[in-house]
N, C-alpha and C. Protein backbone atom coordinates (compact mmCIF):
# COMPACT_ATOMS: atom_id res chain seq x y z
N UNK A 1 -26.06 7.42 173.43
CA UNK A 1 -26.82 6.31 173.96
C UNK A 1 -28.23 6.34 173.37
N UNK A 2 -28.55 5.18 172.93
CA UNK A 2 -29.83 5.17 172.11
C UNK A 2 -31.02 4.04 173.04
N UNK A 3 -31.86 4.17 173.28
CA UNK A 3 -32.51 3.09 173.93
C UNK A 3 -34.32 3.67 173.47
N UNK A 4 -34.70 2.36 173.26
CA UNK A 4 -36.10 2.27 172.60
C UNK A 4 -37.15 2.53 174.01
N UNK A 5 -36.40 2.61 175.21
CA UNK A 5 -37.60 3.31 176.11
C UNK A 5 -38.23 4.50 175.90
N UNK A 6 -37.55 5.29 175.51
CA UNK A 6 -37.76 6.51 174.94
C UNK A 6 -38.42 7.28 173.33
N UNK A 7 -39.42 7.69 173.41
CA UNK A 7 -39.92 7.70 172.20
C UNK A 7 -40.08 9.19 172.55
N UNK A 8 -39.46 10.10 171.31
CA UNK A 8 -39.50 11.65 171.11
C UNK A 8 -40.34 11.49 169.77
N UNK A 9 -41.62 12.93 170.14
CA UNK A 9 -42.72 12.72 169.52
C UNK A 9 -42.99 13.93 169.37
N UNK A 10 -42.73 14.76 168.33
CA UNK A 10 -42.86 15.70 167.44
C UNK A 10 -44.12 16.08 166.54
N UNK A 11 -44.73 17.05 167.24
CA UNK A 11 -46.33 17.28 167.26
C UNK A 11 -46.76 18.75 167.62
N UNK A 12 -47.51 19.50 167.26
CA UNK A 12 -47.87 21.19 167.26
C UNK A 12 -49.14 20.80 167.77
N UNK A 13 -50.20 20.27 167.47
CA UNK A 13 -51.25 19.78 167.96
C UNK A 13 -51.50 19.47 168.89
N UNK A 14 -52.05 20.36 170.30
CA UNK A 14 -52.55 19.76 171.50
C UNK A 14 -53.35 18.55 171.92
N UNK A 15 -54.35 18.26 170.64
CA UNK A 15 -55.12 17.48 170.54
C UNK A 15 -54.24 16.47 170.66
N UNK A 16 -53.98 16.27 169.40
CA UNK A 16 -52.60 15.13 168.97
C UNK A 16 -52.06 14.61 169.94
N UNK A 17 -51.05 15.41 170.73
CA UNK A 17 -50.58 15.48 172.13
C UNK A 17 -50.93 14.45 172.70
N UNK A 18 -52.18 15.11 173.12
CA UNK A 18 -53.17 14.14 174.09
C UNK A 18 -53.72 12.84 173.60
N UNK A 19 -53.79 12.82 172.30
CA UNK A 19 -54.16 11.72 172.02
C UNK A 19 -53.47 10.53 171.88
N UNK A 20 -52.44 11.14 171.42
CA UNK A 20 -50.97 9.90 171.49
C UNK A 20 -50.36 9.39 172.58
N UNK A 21 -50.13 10.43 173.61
CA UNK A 21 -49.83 10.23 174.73
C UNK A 21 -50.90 9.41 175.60
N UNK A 22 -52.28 9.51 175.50
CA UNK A 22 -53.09 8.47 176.27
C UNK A 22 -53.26 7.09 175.41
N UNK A 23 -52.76 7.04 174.18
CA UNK A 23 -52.67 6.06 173.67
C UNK A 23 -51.64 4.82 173.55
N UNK A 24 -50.36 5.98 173.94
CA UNK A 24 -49.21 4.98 174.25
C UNK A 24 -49.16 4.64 175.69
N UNK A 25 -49.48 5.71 176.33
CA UNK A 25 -49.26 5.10 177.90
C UNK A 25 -51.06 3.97 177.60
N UNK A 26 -51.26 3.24 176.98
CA UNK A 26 -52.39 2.07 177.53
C UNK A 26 -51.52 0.90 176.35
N UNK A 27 -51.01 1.47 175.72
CA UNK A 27 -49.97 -0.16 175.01
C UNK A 27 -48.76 -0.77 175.11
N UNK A 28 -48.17 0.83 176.04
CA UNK A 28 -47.05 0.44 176.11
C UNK A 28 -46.54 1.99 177.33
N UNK A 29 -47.13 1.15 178.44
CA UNK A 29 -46.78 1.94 179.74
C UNK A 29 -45.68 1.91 180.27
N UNK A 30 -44.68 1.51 179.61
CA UNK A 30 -43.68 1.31 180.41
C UNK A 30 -42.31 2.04 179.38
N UNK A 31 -42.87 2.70 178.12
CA UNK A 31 -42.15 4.14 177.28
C UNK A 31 -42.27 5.06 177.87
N UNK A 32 -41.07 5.96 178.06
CA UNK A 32 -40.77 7.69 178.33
C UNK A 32 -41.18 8.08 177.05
N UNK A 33 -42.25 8.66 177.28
CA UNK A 33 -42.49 9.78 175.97
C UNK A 33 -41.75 11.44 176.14
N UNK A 34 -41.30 12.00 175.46
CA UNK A 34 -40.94 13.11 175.13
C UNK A 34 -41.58 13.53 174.25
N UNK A 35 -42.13 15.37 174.62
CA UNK A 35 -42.80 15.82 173.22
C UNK A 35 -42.43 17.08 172.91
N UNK A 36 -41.66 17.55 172.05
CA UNK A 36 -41.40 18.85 171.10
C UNK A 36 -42.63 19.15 170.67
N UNK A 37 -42.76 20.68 170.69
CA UNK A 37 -43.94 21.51 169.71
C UNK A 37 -43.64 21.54 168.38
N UNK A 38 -42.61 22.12 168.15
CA UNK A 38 -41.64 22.34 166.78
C UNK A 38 -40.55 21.73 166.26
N UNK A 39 -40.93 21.50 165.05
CA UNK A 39 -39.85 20.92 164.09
C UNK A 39 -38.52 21.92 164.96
N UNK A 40 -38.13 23.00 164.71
CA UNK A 40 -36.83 23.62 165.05
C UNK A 40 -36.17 23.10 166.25
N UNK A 41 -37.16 22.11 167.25
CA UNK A 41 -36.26 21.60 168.67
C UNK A 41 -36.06 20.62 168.56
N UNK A 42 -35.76 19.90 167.81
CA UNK A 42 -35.47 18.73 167.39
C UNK A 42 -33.91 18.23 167.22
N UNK A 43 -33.44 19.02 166.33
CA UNK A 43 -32.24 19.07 166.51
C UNK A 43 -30.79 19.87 167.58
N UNK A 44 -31.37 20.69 167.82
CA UNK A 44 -30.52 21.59 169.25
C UNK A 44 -31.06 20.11 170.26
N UNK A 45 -32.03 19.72 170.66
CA UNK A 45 -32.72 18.22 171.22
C UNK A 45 -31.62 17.32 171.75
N UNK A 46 -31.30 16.78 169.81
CA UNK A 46 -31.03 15.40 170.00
C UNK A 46 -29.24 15.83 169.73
N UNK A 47 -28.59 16.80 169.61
CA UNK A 47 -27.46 17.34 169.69
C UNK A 47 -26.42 18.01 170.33
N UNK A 48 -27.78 18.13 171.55
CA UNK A 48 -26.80 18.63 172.82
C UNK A 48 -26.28 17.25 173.54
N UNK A 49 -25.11 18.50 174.07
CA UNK A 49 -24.22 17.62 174.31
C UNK A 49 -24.67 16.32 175.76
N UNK A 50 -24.38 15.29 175.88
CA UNK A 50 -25.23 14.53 176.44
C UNK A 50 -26.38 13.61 176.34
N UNK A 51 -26.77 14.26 175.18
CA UNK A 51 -28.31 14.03 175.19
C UNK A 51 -28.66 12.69 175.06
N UNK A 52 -29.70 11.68 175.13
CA UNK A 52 -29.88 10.58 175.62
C UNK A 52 -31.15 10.52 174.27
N UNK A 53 -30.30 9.48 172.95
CA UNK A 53 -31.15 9.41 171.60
C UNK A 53 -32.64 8.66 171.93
N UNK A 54 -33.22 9.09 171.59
CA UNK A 54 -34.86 8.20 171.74
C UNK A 54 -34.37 7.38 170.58
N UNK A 55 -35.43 5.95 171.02
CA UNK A 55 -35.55 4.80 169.82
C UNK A 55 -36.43 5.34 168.78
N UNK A 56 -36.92 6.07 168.68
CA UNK A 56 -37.74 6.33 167.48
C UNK A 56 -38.28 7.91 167.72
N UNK A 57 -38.36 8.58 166.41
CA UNK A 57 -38.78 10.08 166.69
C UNK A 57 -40.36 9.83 165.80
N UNK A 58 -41.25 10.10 166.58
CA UNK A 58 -42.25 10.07 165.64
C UNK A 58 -42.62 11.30 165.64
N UNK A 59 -42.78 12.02 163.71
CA UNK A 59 -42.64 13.34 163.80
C UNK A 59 -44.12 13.84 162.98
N UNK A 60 -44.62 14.96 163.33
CA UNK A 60 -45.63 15.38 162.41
C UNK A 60 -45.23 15.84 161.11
N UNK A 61 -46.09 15.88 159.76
CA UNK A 61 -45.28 16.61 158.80
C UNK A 61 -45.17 18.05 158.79
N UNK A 62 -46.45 18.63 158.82
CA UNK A 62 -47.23 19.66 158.66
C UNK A 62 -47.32 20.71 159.90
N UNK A 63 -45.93 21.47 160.39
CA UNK A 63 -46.35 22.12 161.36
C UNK A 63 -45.99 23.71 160.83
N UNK A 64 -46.39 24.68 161.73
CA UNK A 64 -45.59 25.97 161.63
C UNK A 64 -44.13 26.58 161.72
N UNK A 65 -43.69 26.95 160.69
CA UNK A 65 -41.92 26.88 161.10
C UNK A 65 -41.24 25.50 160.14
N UNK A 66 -40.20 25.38 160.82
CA UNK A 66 -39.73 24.21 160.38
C UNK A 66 -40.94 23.07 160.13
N UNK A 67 -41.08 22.39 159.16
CA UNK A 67 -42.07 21.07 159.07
C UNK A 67 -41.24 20.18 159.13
N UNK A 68 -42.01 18.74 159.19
CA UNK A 68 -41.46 17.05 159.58
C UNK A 68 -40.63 17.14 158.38
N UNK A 69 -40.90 17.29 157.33
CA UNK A 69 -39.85 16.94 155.52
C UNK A 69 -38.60 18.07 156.08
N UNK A 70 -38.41 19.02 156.57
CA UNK A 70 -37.13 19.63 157.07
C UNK A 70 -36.12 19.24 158.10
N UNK A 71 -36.84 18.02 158.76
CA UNK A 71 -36.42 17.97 160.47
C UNK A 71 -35.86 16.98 159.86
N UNK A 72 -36.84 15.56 158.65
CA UNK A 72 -35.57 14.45 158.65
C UNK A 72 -34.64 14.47 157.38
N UNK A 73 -34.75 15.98 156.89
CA UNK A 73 -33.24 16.36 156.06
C UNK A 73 -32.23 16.27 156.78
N UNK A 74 -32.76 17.32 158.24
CA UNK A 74 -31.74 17.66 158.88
C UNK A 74 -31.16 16.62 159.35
N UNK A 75 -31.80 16.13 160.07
CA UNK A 75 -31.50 14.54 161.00
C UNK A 75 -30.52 13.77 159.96
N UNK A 76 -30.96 13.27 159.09
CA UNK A 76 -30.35 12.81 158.27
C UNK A 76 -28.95 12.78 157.85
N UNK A 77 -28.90 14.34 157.16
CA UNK A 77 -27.44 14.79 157.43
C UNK A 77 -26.34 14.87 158.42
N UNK A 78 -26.53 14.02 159.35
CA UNK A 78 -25.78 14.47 160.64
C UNK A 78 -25.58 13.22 160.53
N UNK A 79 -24.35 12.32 160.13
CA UNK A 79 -24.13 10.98 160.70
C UNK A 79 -24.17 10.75 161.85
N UNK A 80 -24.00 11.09 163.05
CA UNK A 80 -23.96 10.64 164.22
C UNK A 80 -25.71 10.50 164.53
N UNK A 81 -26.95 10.77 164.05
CA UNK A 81 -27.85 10.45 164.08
C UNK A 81 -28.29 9.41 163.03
N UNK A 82 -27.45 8.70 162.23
CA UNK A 82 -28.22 8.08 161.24
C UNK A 82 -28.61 6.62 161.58
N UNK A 83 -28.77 6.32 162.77
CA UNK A 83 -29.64 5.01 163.12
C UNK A 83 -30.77 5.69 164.05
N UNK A 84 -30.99 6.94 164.03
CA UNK A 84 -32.57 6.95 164.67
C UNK A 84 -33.68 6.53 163.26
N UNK A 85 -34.84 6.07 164.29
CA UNK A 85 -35.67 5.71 163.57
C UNK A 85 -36.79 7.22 163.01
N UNK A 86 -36.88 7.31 162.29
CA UNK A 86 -38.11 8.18 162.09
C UNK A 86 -39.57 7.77 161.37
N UNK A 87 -40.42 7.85 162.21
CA UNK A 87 -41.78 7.67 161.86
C UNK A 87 -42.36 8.91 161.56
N UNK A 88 -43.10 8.95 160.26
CA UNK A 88 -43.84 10.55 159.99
C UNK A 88 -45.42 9.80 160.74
N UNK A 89 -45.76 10.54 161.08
CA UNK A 89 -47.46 10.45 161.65
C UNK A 89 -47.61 11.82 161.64
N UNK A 90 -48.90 11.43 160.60
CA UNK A 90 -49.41 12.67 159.70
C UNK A 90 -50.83 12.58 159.33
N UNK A 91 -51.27 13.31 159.16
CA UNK A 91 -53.12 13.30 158.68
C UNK A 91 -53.30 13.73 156.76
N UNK A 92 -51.45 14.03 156.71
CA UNK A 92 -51.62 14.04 155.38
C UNK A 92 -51.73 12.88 154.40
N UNK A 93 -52.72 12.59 153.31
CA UNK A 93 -52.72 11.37 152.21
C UNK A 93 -52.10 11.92 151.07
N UNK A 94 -51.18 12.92 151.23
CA UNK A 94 -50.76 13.38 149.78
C UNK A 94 -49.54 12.21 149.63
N UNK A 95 -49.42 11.13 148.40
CA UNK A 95 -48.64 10.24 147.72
C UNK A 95 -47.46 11.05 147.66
N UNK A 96 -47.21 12.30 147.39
CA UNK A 96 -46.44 13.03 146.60
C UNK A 96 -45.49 13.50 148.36
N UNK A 97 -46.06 13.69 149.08
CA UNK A 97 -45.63 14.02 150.39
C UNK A 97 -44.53 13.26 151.23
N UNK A 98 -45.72 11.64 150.69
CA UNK A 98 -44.91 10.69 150.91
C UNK A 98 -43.78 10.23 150.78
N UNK A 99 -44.00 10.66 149.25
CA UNK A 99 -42.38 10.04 148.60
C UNK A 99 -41.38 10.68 149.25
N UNK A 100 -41.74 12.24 149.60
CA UNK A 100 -40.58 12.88 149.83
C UNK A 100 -40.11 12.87 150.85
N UNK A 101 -40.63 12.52 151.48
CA UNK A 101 -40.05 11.66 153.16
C UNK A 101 -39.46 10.52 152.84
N UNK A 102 -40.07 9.49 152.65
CA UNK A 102 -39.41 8.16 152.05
C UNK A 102 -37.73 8.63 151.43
N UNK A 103 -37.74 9.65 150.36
CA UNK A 103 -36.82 10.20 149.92
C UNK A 103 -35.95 10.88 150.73
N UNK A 104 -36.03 11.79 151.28
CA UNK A 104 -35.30 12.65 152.56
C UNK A 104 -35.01 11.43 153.37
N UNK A 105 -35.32 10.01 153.46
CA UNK A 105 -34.85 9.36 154.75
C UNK A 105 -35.88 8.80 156.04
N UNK A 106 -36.99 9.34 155.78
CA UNK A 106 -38.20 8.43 156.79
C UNK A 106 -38.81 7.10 156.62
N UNK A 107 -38.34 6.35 157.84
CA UNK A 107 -38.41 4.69 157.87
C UNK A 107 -39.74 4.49 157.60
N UNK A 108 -40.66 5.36 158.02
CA UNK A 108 -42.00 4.70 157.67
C UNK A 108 -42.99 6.54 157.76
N UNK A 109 -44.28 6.10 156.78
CA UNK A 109 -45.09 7.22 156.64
C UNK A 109 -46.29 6.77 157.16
N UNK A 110 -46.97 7.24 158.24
CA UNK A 110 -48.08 6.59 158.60
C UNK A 110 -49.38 8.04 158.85
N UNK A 111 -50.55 7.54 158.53
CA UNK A 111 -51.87 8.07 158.47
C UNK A 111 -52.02 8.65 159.53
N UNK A 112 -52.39 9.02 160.31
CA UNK A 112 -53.27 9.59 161.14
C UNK A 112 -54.92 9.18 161.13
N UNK A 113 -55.55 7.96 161.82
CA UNK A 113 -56.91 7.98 161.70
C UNK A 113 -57.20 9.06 162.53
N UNK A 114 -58.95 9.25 161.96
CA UNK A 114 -59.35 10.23 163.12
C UNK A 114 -60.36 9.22 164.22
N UNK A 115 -60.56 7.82 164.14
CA UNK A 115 -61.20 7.49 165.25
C UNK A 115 -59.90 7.01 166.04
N UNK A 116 -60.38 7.57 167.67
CA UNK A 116 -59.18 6.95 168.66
C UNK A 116 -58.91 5.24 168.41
N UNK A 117 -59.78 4.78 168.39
CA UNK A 117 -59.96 3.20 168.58
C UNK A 117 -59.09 2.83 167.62
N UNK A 118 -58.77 3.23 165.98
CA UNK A 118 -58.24 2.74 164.90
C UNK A 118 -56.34 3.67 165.12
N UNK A 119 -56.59 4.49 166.17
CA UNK A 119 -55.74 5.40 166.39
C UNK A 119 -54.65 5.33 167.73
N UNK A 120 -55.03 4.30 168.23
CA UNK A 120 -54.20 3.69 169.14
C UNK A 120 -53.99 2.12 168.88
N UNK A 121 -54.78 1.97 167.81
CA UNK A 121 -53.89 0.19 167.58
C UNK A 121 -52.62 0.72 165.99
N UNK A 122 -53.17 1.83 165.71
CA UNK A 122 -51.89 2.37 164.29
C UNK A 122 -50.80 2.38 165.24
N UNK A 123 -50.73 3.07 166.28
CA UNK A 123 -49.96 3.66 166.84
C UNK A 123 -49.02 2.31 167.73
N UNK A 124 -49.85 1.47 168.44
CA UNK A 124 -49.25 0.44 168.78
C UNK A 124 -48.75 -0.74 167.81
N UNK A 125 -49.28 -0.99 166.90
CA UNK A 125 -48.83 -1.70 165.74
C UNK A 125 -47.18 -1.03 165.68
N UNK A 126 -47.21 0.29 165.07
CA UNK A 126 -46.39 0.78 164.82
C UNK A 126 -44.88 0.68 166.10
N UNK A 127 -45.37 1.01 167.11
CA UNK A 127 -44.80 0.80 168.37
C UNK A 127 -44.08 -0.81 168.38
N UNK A 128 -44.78 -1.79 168.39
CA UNK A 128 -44.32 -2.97 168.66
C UNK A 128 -43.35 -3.50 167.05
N UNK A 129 -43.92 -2.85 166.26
CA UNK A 129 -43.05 -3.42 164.64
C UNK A 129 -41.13 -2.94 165.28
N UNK A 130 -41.06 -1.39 165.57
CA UNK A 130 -40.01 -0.70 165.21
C UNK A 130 -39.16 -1.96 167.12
N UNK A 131 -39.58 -1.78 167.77
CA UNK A 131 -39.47 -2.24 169.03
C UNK A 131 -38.73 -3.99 168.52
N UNK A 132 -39.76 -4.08 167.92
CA UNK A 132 -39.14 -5.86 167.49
C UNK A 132 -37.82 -5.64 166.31
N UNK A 133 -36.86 -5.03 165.88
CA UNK A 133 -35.98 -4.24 165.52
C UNK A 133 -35.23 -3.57 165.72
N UNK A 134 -34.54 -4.04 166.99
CA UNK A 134 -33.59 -3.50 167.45
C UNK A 134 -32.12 -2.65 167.08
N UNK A 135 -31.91 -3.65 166.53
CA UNK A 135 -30.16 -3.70 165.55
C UNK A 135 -30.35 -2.88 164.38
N UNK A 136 -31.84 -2.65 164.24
CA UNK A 136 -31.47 -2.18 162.50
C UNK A 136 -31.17 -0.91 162.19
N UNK A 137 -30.61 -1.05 161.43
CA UNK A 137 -29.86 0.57 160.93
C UNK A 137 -30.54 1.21 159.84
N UNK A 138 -31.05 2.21 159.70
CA UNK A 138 -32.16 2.68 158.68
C UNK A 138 -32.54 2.14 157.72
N UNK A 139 -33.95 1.69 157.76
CA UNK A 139 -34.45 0.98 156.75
C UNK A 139 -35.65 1.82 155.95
N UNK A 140 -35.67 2.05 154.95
CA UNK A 140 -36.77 2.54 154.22
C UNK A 140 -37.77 1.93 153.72
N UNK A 141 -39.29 1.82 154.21
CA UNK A 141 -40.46 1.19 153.92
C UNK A 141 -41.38 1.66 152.98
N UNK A 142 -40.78 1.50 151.50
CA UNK A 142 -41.75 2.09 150.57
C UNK A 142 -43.23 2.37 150.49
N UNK A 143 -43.73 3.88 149.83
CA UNK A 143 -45.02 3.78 149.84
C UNK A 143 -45.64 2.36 149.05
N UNK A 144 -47.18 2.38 149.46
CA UNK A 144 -47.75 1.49 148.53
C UNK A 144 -47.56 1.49 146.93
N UNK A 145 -47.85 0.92 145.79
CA UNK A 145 -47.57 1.34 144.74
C UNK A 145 -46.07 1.63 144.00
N UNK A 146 -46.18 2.08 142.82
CA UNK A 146 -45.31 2.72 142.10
C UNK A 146 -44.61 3.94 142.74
N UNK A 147 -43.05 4.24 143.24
CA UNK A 147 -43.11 5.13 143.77
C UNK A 147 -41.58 5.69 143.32
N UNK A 148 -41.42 6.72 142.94
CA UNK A 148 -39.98 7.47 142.69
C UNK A 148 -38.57 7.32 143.66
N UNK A 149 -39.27 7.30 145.00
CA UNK A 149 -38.32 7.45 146.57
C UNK A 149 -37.56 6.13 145.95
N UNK A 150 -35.83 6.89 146.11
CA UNK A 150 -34.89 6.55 146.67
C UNK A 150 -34.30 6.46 147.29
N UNK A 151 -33.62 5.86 148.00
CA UNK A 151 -32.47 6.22 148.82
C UNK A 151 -31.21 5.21 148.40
């Protein structure tokens, strides 16, 4: 069962945490957020038996342990997950990072601002795009530019 009330949000950052979480509960109060520390709970997560798929995983890239570029290999490979959505939200600008998410299978790569103000309308933008998209079955949103990522 997949339902877009639910947004699992994959983040090591306390800060982060807090910041996303007071940012979604003011755009969209009426999402269950879920939050993993680590890439590695992600999948035992969304694979036990039962488990109830979030509409979108928004994942960090850059953590300790497993990172975000490992979690949506994994994800990926598992047909019975291949209509979750994955959003990277990341503070990384590496192009090269990008691709390889884009490549591994992530619907979209998004920035991380550091002002809240520019950092809760990314976040709701982002929120209301994937939300208005119900039906769709993985779509890949190329970086800007010239870019290698296939799928």
């Amino acid at each position: 069962m997949t339902g877009f009330d639910l947004i699992l949000i994959v983040e090591d950052s306390a800060e982060d945490v807090e910041a996303i979480e007071r940012a979604i509960s003011r755009s969209h109060p009426d999402l269950r957020l879920e939050f993993l520390r680590s890439g590695g709970e992600v999948l035992p997560r969304l694979t036990a038996p039962g488990a109830e798929l979030p509409g979108l995983i928004l994942l960090d890239l850059n953590m300790p342990g497993e990172g975000g570029l490992a979690v949506i290999q994994r994800v990926r490979a598992d047909p019975a997950l291949d209509r979750l959505r994955i959003v990277v939200f990341t503070s990384s600008e590496d192009q090269a990072e990008a691709d390889a998410c884009y490549a591994a299978g992530a619907d979209s790569y998004i920035f991380k601002p550091i002002n809240f103000g520019l950092f809760q309308t990314v976040l709701r933008q982002t929120l209301d795009y994937w939300r208005s998209r119900p039906n769709v079955a993985h779509i890949v949103v190329p970086p800007p530019g010239d870019s290698p990522a296939q799928i």
